[in-house]
Protein backbone atom coordinates (compact mmCIF):
# COMPACT_ATOMS: atom_id res chain seq x y z
CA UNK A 1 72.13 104.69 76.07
CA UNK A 2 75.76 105.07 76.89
CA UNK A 3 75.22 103.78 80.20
CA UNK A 4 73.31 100.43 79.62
CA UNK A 5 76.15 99.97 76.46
CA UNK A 6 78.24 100.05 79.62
CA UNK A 7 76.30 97.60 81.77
CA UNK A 8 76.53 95.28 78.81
CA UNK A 9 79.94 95.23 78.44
CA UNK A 10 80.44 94.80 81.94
CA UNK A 11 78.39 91.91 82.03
CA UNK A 12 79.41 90.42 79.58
CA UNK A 13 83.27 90.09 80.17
CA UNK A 14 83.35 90.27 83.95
CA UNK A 15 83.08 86.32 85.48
CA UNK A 16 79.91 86.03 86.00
CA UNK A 17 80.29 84.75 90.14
CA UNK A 18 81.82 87.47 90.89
CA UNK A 19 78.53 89.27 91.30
CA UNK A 20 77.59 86.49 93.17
CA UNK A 21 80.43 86.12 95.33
CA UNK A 22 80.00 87.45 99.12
CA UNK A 23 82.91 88.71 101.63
CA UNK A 24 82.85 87.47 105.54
CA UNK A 25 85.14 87.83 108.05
CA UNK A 26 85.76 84.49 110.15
CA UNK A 27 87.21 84.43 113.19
CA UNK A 28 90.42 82.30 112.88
CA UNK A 29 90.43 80.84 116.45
CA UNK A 30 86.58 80.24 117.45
CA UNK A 31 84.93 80.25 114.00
CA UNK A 32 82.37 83.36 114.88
CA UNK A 33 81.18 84.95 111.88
CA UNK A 34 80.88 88.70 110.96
CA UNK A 35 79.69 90.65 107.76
CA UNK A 36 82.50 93.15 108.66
CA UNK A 37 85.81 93.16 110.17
CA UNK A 38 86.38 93.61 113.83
CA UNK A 39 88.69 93.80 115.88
CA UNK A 40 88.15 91.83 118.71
CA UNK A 41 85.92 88.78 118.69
CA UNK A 42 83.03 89.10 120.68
CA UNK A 43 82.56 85.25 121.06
CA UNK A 44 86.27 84.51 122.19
CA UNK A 45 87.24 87.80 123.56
CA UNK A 46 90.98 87.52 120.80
CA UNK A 47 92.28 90.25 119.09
CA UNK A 48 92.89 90.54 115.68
CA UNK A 49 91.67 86.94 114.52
CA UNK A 50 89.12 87.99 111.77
CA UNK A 51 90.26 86.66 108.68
CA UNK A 52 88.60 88.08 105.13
CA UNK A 53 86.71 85.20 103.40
CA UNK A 54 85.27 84.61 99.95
CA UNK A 55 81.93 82.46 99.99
CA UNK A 56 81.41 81.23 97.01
CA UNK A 57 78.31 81.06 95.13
CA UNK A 58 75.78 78.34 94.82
CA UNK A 59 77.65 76.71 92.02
CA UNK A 60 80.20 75.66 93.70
CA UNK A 61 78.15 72.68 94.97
CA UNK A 62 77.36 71.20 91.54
CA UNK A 63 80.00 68.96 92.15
CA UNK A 64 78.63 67.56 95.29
CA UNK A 65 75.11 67.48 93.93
CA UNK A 66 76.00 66.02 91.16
CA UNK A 67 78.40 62.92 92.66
CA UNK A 68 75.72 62.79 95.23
CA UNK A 69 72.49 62.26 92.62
CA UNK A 70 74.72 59.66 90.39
CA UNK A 71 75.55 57.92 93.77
CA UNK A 72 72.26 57.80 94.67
CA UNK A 73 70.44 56.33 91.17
CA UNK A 74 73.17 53.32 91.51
CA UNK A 75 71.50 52.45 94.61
CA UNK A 76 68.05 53.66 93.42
CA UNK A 77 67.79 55.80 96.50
CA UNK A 78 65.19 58.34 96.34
CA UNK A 79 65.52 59.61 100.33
CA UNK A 80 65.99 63.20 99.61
CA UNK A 81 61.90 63.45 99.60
CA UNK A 82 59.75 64.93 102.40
CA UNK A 83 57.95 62.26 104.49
CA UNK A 84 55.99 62.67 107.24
CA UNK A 85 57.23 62.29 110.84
CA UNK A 86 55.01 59.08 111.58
CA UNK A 87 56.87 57.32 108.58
CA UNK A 88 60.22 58.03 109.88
CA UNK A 89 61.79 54.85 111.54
CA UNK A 90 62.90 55.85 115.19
CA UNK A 91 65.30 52.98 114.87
CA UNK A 92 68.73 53.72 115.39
CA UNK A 93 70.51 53.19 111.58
CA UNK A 94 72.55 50.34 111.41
CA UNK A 95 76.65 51.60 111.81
CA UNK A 96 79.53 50.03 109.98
CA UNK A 97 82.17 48.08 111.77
CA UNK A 98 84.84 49.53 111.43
CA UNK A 99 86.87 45.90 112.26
CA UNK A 100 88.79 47.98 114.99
CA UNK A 101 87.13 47.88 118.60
CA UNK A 102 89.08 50.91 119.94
CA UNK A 103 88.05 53.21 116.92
CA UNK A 104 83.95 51.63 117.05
CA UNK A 105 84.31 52.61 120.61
CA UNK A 106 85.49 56.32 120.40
CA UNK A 107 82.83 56.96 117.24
CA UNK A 108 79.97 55.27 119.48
CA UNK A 109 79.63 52.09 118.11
CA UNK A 110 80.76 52.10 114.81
CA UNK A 111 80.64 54.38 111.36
CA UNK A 112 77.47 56.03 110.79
CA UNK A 113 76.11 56.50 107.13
CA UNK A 114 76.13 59.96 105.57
CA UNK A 115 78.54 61.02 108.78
CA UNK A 116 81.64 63.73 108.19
CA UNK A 117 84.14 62.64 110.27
CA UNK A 118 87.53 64.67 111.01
CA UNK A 119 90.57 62.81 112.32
CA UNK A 120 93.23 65.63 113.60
CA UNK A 121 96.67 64.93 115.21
CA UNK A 122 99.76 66.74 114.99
CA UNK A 123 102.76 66.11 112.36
CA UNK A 124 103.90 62.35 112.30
CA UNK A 125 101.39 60.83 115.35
CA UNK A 126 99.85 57.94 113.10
CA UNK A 127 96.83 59.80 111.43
CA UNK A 128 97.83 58.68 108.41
CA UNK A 129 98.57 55.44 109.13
CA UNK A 130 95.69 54.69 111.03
CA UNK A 131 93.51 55.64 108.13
CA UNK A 132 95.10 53.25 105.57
CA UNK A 133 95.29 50.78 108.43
CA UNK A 134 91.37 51.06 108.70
CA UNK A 135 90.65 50.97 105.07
CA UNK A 136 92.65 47.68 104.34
CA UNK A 137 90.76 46.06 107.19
CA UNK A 138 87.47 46.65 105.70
CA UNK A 139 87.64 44.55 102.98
CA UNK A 140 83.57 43.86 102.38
CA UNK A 141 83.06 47.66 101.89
CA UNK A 142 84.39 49.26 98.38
CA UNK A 143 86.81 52.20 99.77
CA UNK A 144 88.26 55.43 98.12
CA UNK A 145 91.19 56.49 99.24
CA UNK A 146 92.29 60.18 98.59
CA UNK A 147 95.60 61.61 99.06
CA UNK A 148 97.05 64.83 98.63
CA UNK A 149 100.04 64.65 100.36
CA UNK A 150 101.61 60.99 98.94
CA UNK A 151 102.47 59.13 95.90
CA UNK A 152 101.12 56.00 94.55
CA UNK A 153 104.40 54.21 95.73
CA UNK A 154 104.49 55.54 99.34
CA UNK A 155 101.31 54.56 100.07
CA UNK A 156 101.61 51.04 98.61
CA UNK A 157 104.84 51.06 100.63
CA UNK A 158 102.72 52.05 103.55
CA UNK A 159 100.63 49.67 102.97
CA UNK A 160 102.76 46.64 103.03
CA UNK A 161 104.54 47.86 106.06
CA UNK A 162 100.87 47.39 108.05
CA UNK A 163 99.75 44.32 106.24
CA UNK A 164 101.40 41.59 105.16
CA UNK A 165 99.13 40.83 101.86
CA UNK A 166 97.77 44.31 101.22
CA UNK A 167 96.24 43.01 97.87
CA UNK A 168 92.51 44.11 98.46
CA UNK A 169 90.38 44.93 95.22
CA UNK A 170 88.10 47.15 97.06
CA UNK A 171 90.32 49.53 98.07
CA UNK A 172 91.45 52.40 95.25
CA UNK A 173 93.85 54.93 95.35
CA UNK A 174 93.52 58.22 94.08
CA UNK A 175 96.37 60.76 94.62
CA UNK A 176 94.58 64.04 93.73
CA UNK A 177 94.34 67.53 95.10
CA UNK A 178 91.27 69.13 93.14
CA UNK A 179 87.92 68.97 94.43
CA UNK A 180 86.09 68.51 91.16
CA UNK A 181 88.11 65.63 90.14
CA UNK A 182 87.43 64.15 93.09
CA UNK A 183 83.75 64.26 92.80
CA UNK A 184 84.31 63.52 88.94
CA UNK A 185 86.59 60.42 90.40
CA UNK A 186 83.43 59.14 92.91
CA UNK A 187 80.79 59.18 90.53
CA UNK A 188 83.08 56.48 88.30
CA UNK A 189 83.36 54.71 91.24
CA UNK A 190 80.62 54.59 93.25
CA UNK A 191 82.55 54.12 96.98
CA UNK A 192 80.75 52.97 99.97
CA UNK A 193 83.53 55.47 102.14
CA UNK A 194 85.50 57.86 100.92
CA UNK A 195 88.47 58.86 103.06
CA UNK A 196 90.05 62.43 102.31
CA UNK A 197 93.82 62.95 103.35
CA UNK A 198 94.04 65.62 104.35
CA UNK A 199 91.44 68.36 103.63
CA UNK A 200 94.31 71.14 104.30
CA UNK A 201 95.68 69.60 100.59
CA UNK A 202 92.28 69.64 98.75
CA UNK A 203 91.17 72.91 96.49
CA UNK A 204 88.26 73.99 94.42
CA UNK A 205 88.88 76.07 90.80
CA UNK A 206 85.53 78.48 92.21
CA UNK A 207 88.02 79.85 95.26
CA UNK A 208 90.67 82.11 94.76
CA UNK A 209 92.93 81.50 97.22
CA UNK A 210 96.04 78.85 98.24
CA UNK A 211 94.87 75.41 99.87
CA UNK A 212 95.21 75.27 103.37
CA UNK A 213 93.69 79.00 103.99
CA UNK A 214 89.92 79.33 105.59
CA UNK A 215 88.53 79.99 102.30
CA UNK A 216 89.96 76.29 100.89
CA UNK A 217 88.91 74.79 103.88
CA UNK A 218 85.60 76.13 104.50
CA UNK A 219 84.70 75.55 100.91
CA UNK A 220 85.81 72.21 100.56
CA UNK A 221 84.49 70.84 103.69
CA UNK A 222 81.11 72.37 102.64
CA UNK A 223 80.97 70.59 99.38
CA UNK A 224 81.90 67.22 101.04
CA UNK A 225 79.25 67.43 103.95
CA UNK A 226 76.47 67.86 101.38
CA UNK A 227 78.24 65.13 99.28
CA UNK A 228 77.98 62.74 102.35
CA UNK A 229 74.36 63.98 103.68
CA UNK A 230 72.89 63.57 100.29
CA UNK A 231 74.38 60.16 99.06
CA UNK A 232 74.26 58.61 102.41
CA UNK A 233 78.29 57.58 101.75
CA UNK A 234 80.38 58.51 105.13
CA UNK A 235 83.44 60.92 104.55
CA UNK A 236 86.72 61.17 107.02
CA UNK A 237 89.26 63.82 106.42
CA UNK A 238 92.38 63.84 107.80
CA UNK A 239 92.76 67.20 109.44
CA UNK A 240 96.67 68.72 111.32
CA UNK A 241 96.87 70.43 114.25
CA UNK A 242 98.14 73.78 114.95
CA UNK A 243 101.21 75.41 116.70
CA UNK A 244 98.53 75.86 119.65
CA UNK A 245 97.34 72.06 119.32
CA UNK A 246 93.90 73.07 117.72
CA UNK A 247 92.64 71.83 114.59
CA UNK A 248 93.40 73.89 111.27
CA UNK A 249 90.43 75.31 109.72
CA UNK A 250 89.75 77.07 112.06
CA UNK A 251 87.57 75.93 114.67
CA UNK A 252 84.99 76.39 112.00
CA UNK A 253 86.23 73.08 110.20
CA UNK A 254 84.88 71.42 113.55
CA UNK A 255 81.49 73.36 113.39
CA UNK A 256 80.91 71.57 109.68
CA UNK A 257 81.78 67.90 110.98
CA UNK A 258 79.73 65.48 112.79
CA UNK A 259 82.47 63.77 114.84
CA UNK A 260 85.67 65.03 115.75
CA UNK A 261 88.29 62.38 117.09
CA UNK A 262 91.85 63.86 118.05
CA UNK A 263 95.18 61.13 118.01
CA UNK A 264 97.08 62.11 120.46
CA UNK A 265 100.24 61.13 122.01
CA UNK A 266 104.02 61.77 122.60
CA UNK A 267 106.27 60.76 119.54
CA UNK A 268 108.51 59.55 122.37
CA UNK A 269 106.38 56.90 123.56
CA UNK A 270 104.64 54.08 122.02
CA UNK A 271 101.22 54.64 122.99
CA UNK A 272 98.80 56.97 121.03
CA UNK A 273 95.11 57.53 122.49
CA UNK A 274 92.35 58.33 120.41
CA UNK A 275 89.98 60.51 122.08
CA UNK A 276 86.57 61.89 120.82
CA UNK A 277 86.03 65.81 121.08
CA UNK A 278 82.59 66.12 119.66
CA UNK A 279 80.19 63.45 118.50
CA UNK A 280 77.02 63.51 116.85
CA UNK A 281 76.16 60.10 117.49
CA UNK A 282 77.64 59.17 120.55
CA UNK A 283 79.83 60.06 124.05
CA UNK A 284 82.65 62.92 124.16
CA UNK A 285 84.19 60.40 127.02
CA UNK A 286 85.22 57.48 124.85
CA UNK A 287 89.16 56.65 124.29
CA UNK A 288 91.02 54.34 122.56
CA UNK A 289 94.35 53.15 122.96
CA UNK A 290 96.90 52.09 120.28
CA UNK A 291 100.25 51.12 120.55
CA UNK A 292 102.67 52.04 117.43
CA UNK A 293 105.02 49.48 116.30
CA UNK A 294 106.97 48.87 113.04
CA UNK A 295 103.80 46.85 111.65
CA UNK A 296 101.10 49.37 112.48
CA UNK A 297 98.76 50.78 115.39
CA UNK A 298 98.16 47.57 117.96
CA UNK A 299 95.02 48.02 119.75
CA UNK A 300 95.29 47.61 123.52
CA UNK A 301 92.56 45.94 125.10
CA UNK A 302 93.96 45.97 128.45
CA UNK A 303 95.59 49.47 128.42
CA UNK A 304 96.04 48.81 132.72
CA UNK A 305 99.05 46.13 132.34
CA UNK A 306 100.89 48.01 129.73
CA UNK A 307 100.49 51.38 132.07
CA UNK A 308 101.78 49.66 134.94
CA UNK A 309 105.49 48.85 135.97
CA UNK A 310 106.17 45.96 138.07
CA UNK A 311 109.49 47.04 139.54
CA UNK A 312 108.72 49.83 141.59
CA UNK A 313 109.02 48.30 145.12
CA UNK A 314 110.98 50.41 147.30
CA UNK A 315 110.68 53.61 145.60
CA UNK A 316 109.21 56.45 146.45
CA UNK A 317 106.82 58.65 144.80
CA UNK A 318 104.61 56.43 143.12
CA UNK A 319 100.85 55.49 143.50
CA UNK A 320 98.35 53.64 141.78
CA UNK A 321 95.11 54.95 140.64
CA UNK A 322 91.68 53.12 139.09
CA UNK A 323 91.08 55.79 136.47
CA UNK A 324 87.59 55.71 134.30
CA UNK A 325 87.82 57.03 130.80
CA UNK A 326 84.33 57.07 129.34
CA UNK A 327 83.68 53.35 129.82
CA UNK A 328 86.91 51.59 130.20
CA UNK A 329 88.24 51.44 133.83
CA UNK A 330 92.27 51.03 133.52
CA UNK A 331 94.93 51.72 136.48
CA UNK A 332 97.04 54.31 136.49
CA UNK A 333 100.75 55.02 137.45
CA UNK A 334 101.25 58.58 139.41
CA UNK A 335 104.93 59.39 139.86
CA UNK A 336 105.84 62.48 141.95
CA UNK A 337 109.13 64.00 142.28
CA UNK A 338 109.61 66.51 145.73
CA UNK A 339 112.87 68.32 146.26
CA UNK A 340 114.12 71.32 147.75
CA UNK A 341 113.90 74.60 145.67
CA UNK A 342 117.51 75.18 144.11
CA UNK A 343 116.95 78.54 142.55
CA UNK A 344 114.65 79.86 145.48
CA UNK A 345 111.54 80.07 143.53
CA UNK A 346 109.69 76.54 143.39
CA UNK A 347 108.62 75.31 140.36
CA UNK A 348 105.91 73.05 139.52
CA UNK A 349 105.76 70.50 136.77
CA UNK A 350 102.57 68.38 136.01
CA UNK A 351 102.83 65.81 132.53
CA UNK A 352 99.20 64.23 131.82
CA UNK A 353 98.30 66.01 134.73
CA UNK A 354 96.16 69.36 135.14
CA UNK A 355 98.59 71.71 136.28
CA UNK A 356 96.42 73.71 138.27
CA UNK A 357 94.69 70.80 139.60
CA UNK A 358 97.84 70.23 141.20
CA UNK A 359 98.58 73.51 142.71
CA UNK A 360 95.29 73.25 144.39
CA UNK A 361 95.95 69.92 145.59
CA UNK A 362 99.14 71.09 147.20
CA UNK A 363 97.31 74.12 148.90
CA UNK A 364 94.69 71.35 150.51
CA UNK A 365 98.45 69.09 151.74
CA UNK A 366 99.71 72.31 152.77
CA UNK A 367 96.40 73.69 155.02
CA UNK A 368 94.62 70.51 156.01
CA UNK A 369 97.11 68.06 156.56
CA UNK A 370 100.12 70.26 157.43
CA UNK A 371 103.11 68.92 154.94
CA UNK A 372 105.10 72.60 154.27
CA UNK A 373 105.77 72.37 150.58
CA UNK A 374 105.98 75.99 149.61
CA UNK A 375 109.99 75.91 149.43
CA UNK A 376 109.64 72.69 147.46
CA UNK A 377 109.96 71.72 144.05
CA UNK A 378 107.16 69.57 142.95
CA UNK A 379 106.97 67.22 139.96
CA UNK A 380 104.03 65.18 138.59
CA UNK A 381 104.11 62.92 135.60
CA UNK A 382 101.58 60.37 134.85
CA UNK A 383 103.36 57.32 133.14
CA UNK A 384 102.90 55.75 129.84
CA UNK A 385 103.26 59.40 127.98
CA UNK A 386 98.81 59.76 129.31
CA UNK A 387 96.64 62.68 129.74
CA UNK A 388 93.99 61.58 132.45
CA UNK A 389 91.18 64.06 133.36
CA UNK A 390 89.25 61.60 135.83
CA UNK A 391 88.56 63.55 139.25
CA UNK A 392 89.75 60.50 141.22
CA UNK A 393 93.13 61.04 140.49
CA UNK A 394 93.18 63.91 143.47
CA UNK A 395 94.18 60.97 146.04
CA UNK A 396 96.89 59.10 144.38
CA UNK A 397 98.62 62.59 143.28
CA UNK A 398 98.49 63.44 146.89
CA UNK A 399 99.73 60.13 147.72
CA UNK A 400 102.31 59.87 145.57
CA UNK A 401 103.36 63.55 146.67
CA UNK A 402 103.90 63.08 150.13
CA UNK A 403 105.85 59.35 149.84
CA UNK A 404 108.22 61.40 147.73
CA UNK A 405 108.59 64.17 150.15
CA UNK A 406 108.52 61.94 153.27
CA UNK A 407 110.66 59.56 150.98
CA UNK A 408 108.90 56.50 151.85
CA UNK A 409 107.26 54.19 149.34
CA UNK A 410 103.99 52.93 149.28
CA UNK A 411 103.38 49.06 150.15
CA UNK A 412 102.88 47.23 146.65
CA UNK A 413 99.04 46.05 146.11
CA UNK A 414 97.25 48.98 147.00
CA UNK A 415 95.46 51.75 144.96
CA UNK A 416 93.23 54.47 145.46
CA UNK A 417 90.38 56.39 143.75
CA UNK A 418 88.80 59.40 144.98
CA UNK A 419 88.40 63.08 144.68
CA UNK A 420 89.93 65.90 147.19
CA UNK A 421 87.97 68.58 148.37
CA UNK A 422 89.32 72.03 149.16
CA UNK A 423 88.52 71.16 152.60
CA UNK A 424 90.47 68.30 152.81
CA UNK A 425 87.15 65.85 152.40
CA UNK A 426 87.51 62.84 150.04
CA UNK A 427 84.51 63.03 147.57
CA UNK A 428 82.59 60.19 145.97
CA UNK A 429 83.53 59.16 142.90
CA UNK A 430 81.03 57.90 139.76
CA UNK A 431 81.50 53.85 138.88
CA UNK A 432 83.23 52.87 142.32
CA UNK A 433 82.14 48.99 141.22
CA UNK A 434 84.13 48.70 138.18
CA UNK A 435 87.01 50.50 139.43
CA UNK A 436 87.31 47.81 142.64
CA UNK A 437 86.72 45.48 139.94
CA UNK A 438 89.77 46.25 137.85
CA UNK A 439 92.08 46.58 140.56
CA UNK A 440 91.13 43.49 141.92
CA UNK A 441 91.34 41.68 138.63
CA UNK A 442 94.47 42.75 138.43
CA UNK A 443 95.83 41.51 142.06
CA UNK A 444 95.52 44.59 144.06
CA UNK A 445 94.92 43.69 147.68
CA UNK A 446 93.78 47.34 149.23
CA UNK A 447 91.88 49.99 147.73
CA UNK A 448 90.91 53.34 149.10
CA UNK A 449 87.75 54.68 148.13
CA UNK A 450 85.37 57.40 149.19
CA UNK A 451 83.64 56.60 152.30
CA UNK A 452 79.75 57.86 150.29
CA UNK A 453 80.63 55.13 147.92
CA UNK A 454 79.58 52.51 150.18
CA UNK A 455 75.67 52.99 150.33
CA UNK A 456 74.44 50.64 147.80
CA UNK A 457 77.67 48.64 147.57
CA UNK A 458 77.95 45.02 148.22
CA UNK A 459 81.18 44.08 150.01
CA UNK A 460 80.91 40.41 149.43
CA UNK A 461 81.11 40.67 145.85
CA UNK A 462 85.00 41.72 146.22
CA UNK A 463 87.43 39.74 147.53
CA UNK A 464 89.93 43.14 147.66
CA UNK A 465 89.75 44.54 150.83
CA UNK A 466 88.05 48.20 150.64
CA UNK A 467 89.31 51.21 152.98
CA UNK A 468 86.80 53.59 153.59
CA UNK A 469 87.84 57.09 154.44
CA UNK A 470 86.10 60.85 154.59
CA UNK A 471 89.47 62.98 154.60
CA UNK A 472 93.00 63.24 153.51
CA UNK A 473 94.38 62.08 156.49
CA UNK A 474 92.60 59.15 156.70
CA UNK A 475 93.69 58.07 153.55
CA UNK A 476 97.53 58.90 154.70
CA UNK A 477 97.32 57.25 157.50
CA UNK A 478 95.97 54.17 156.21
CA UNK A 479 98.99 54.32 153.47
CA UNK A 480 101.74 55.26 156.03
CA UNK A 481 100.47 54.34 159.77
């Protein structure tokens, strides 16, 4: 008797989730799960990166279900029924324009409905400002805005900084940090997209813990993918980046979304790129390319004159590459600095460059073609502030290693594009057409390309002259005689 008196009390004044309520242990730097603490993370291989977590219970989505089913009886949508596969249309569902050709590119051809997308960037890079830039262009498409980080007046400040009448009735503001006002705020509403900035500012009353920790995040981005899979309505958040340049979340913020899409760029220079790290519903190898001024993000539709100087005859140390980034062929300025070792150790420097790319590009000019460069300082930086990861940039960073070292410049109207072997051999490169293409278009006179690339390649459809080698020395020896 005494002990189900005790039960009864227990039940009845403890909170009745905390029954419910589960402990995990996340790993703070890959997202690997474990039902008890360890200490290093069998997925990564870190130490000490499992983080206690509280999952909440299953009441912690009313919210979302909730927003979600009022959402969905405005539109009279009854989707959330099972159907059989032969009545499912294998047509591709129709995206929203986004009314910005560089962002449509990099999320694979626009918005998709129902999609979680996460935008990340580091401190001050544009995220913000890109968002709000986005929403006031859409102005057929009813828009909430969330922020947790702004007022009212800075964002209407904001706002007429980008656009000069920034008067549009479909977009509303809401400056709120709880979760469940949110979703009380949405079902008033009724938004076509909802954008959420940022998710490390947003915090549900059913977690115990300060927003911005795993628990917050999880939690929150958990509520808002069901949100957006069962109303159909497409969610961005607005996500920062780390001391280490990874997302916040952890990585298992990026395990919830559908697309990631990182801004990226040096505060220093005016270009920001706007690259895709996972997509759902389209190519990892999309970019897009901005250019920040006082009115807003510019796109740039021809990123390869902006990239390019036009003074650089007679110097030495620079050569010109036709770069691919997913679909967009663009030339690229390599500049390479060689001096003598002052300190007796030589260092070596690589900006938008793989760093150990380059050392083993210097190995292949120091064994195959016999340059010396092991008492030499060595410098790389690829201009306009870029990070290029195309393979064909082996040739001009060899190129544009040796001018400096031999400290003769490169004749003006030639470029290159191929990969370097560790044997010295130039590889073949993928999309040789539209890389000749783009350097001709832009008045190049030579290229170098692989010497494979010519089976199935027309010469009479370039007027550009084409130079054909199979090693590193050919290619220097066209360049230099």
């Amino acid at each position: 008797m005494y002990f189900c008196h005790k039960h009864f009390l227990l039940s009845t004044f403890l909170p009745t989730n905390m029954a419910k309520d589960k402990i995990a242990y996340v790993c703070s730097n890959c997202g690997q799960e474990s039902a008890k603490w360890i200490g290093k993370c069998p997925s990564c291989g870190q130490w000490n990166t499992f983080k206690e977590i509280r999952i909440a219970n299953e009441s912690g989505s009313m919210a979302a279900r909730s927003a979600a089913s009022t959402v969905r009886q405005s539109k009279n949508d009854n989707r959330n029924q099972p159907m059989r596969l032969r009545d499912i249309s294998s047509k591709d569902l129709p995206r929203i324009d986004m009314h910005d050709g560089e962002l449509d590119r990099v999320l694979g051809g626009g918005l998709v409905p129902g999609s979680i997308v996460l935008l990340g960037g580091e401190p001050g890079i544009g995220k913000s400002t890109l968002s709000l830039q986005t929403a006031l262009q859409l102005t057929d498409k009813k828009i909430l805005y969330v922020s947790g980080e702004e007022s009212l007046y800075q964002l209407k400040m904001r706002a007429e900084r980008i656009a000069k009448n920034a008067t549009s009735d479909n977009l509303l503001i809401l400056c709120e940090t709880s979760l469940e006002a949110i979703f009380n705020h949405i079902k008033e509403v009724v938004p076509e997209l909802v954008f959420i900035d940022s998710i490390q500012t947003i915090s549900t009353e059913e977690v115990d813990s300060s927003p911005g920790s795993i628990t917050q995040v999880r939690e929150c981005a958990a509520a808002l993918l069901r949100f957006a899979k069962s109303s159909g309505i497409p969610v961005v958040l607005i996500g920062h980046i780390t001391k280490e340049g990874t997302l916040a979340g952890p990585k298992i913020l990026e395990h919830i979304v559908d697309t990631v899409i990182q801004f990226e760029g040096d505060q220093h220079y005016m270009y920001r790129i706007l690259r895709s790290i996972k997509n759902r519903f389209g190519s990892t190898s999309e970019l897009g390319i901005y250019e920040m001024q006082q009115t807003g993000l510019r796109q740039v539709s021809n990123p390869s004159e902006l990239l390019l100087t036009q003074d650089h005859d007679g110097l030495s140390g620079i050569a010109i590459s036709s770069a691919i980034e997913g679909i967009r062929p663009f030339l690229v300025e390599t500049q390479a600095l060689v001096s003598t070792a002052a300190y007796g150790t030589p260092q070596r420097s690589a900006t938008g460059f793989d760093q150990r790319r380059l050392n083993m590009l210097l190995a292949v000019l120091e064994k195959r073609v016999g340059f010396k460069l092991i008492q030499k300082d060595v410098f790389i930086n690829i201009a306009g502030g870029l990070r290029v990861t195309d393979l064909a940039m082996d040739l001009s960073v060899i190129a544009a290693v040796l001018s400096s070292n031999v400290d003769t410049p490169i004749e003006s109207g030639w470029c290159m594009a191929g990969e370097v072997g560790l044997s010295g051999e130039v590889r073949p490169v993928s999309r040789i057409e539209q890389r000749i293409a783009e350097a001709e278009k832009l008045g190049f006179q030579h290229i170098i390309i692989p010497k494979y690339n010519l089976s199935g390649l027309n010469r009479k459809n370039f007027n550009i002259e084409l130079h054909p080698v199979r090693k590193v020395e050919e290619a220097l020896r066209a360049l230099f005689g």
